[in-house]
Protein backbone atom coordinates (compact mmCIF):
# COMPACT_ATOMS: atom_id res chain seq x y z
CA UNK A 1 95.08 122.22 114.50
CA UNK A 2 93.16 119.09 114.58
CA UNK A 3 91.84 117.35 111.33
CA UNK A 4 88.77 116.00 110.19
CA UNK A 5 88.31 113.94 107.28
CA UNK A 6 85.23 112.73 106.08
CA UNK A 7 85.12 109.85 103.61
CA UNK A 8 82.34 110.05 101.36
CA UNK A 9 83.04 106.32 100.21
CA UNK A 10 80.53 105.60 97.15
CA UNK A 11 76.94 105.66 99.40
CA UNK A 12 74.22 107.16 97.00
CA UNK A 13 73.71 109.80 99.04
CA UNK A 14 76.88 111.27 98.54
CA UNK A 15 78.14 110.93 94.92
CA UNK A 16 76.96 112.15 91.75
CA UNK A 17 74.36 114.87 91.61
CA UNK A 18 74.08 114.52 95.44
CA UNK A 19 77.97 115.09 96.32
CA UNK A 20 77.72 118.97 96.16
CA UNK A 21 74.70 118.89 98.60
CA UNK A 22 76.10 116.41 100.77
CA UNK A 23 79.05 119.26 101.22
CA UNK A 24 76.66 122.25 101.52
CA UNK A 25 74.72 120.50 104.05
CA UNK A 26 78.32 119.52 105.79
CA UNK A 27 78.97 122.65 106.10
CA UNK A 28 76.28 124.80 107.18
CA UNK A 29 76.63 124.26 110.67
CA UNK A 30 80.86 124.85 110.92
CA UNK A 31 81.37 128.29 111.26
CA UNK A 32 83.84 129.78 113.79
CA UNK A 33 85.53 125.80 114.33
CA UNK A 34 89.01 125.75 114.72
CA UNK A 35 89.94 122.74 112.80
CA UNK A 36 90.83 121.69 109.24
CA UNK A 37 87.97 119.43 107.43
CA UNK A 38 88.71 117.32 104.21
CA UNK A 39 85.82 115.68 102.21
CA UNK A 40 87.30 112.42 100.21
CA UNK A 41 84.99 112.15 97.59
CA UNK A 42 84.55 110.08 94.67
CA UNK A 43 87.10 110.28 92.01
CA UNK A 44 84.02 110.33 89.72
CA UNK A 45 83.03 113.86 91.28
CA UNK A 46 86.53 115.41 92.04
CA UNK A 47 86.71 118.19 89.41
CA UNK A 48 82.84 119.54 90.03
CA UNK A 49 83.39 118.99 93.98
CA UNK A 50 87.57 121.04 93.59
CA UNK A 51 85.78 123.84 91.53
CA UNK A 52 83.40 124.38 94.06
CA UNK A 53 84.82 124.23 97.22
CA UNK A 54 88.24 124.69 96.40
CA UNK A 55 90.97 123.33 99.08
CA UNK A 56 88.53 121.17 101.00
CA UNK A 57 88.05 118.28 98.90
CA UNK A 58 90.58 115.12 98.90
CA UNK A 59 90.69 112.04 96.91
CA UNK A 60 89.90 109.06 98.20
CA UNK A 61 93.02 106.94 96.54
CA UNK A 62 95.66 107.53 93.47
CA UNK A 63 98.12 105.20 91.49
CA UNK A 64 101.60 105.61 91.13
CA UNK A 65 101.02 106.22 87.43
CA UNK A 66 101.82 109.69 85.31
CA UNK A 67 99.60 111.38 82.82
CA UNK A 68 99.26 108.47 79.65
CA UNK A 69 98.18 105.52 78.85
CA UNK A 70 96.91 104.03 82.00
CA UNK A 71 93.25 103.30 81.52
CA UNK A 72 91.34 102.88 84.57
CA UNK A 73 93.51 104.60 87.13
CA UNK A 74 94.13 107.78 89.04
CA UNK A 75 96.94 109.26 88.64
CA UNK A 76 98.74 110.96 90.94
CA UNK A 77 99.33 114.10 88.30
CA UNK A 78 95.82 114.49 87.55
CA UNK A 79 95.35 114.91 91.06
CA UNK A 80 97.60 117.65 91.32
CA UNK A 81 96.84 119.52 88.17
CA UNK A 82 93.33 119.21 89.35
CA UNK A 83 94.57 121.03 92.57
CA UNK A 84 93.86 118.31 94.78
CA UNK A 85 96.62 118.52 97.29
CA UNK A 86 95.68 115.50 99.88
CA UNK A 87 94.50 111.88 99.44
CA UNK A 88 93.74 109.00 101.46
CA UNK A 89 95.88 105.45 100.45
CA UNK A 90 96.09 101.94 101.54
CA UNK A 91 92.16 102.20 103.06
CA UNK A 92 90.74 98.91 104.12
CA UNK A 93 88.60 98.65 101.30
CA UNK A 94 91.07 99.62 98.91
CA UNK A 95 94.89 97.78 100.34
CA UNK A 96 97.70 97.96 98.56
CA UNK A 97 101.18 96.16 98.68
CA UNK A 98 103.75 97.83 100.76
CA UNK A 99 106.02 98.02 96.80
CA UNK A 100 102.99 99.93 95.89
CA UNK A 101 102.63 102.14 98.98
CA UNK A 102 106.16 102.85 98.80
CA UNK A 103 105.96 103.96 94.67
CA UNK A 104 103.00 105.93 95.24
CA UNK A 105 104.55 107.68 98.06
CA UNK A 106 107.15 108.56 96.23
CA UNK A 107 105.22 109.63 93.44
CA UNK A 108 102.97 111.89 95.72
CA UNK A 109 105.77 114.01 97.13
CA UNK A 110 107.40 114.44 93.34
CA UNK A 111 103.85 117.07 93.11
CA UNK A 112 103.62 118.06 96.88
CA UNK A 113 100.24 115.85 97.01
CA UNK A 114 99.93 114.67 100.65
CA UNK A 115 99.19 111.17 101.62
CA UNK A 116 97.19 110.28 104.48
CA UNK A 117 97.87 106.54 104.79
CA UNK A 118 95.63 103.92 105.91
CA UNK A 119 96.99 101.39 108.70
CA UNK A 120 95.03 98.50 109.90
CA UNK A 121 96.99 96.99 112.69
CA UNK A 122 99.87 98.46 115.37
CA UNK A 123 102.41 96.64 113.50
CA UNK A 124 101.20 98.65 110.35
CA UNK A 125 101.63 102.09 112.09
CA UNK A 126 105.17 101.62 113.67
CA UNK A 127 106.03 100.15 110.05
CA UNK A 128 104.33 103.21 108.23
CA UNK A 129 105.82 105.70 110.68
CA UNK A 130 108.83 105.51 109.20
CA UNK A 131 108.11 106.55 106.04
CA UNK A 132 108.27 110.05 104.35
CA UNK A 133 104.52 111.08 105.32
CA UNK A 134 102.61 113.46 107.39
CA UNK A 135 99.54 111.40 108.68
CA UNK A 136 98.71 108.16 109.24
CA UNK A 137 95.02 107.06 109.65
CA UNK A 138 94.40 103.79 112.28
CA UNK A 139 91.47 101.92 111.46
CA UNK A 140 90.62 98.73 112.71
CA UNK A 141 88.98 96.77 109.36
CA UNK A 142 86.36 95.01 111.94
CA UNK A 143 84.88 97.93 113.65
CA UNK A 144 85.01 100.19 110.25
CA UNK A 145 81.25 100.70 109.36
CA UNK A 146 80.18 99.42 112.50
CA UNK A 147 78.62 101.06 116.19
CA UNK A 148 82.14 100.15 118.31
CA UNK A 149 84.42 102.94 118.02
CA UNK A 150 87.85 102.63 118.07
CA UNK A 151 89.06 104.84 120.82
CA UNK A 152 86.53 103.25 123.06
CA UNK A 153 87.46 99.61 122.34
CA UNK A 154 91.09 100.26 121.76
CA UNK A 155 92.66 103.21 123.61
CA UNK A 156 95.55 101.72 124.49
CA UNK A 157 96.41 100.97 120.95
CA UNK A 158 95.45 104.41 120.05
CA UNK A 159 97.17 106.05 122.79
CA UNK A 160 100.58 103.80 121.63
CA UNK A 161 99.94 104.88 118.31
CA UNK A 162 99.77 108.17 118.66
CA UNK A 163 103.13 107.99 120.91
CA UNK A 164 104.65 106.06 117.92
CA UNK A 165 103.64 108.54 115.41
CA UNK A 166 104.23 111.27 117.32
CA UNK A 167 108.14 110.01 117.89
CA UNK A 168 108.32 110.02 113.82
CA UNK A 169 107.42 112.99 113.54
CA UNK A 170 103.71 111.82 112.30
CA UNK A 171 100.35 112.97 112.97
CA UNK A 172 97.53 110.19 113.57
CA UNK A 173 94.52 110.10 112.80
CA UNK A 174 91.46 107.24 114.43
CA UNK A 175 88.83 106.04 112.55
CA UNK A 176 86.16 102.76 112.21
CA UNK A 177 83.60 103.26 114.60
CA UNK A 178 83.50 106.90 115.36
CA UNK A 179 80.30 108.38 115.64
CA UNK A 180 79.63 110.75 118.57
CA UNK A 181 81.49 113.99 120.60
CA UNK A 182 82.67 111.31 123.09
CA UNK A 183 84.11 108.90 120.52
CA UNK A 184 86.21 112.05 119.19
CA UNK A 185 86.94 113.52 122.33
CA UNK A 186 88.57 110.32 123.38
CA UNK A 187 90.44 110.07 120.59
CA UNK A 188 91.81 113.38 121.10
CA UNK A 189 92.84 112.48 124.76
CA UNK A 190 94.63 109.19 123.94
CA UNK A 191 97.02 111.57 121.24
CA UNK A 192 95.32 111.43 117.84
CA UNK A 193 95.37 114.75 116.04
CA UNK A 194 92.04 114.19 114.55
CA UNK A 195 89.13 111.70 113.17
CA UNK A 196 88.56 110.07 109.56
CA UNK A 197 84.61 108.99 109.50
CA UNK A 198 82.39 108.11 107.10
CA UNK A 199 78.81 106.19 107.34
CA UNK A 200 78.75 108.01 110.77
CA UNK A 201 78.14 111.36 109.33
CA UNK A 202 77.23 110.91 105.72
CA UNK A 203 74.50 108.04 106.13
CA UNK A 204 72.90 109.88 109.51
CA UNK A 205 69.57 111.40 109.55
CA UNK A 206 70.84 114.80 109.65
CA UNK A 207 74.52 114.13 108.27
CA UNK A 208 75.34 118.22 109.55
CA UNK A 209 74.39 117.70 112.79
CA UNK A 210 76.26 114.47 113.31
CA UNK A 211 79.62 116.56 111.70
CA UNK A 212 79.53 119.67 114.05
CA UNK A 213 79.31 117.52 116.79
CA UNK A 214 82.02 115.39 115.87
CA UNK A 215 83.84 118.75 115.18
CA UNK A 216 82.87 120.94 118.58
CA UNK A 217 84.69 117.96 120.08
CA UNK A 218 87.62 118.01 118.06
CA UNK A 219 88.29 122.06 118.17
């Protein structure tokens, strides 16, 4: 089953007091697709967002850090005593070292929290491949936000990608750029196993319409 993750980032329009609507109106027009769908919200709206909708919110980054004195940071065991079980790591706007990949990693699989991690070049996904994961999300940093998709200007990075990650054992995932059915669809031919998207969807005119497009292509 293909996977769909959409990034909430920290636009207006989807945190706070608007987070919960954002997911209603997400939602609405999903019924009877055959895919999974994460929302990576704001660590600010987690806990309302988990209670409410249960298995189908993610967090959008966690540190390598227990429960205790560690002001400012997410830790990984919050997460899971929240019941969060997925979260996105190493995104372009929020890199880590590879030491810090590797502890939080670690850390994640010590409470079954799954890490989809964010890779920026080729040479990041054969390197991150290797690694004790399940997915591993390509995004080029200079088309992330932006009207080029990725699996339009890049297939044959994606489709090499996918071919490495798929030889590891790995399930990848395309995003920066993605915006319409045909930017998913190709993504799905060149050997992703799904879409991460963000401004595309939550910053449209009619942010439901734009996902169950994006989604009819993907299931």
């Amino acid at each position: 089953m293909n996977l769909l993750i959409v990034n909430f980032k920290q636009y207006e329009v989807s945190t706070g007091s608007n987070s919960i609507g954002m997911i209603k109106a997400l939602s609405s027009g999903l019924s009877g697709t055959k895919l999974q769908i994460l929302y990576a919200v704001s660590s600010t709206d987690l806990l309302a967002c988990r209670e409410k909708f249960g298995d189908l919110i993610m967090a959008q980054h966690f540190d390598p850090v227990p429960s205790g004195p560690h002001t400012g940071k997410v830790s990984y065991n919050t997460l899971s005593n929240m019941g969060i079980k997925y979260s996105l790591l190493n995104h372009s706007e929020r890199r880590i070292s590879y030491d810090l990949i590797l502890a939080s990693i670690d850390a994640a699989r010590s409470r079954q929290l799954e890490v989809v991690l964010c890779a920026a070049s080729r040479e990041e996904v054969k390197k991150f491949a290797e690694l004790d994961i399940s997915y591993i999300a390509y995004e080029p940093p200079e088309l992330i936000g932006g009207n080029i998709s990725v699996s339009t200007s890049k297939p044959d990075i994606v489709r090499e990608a996918a071919s490495v990650c798929s030889s590891n054992g790995k399930r990848l995932l395309v995003g920066a750029g993605v915006k319409t059915e045909e930017d998913a669809r190709a993504a799905v031919l060149l050997g992703a196993s799904g879409i991460l998207v963000s401004s595309g969807v939550v910053l449209a005119r009619s942010p439901g319409t734009a996902l169950s497009s994006l989604a009819k292509a993907l299931s």
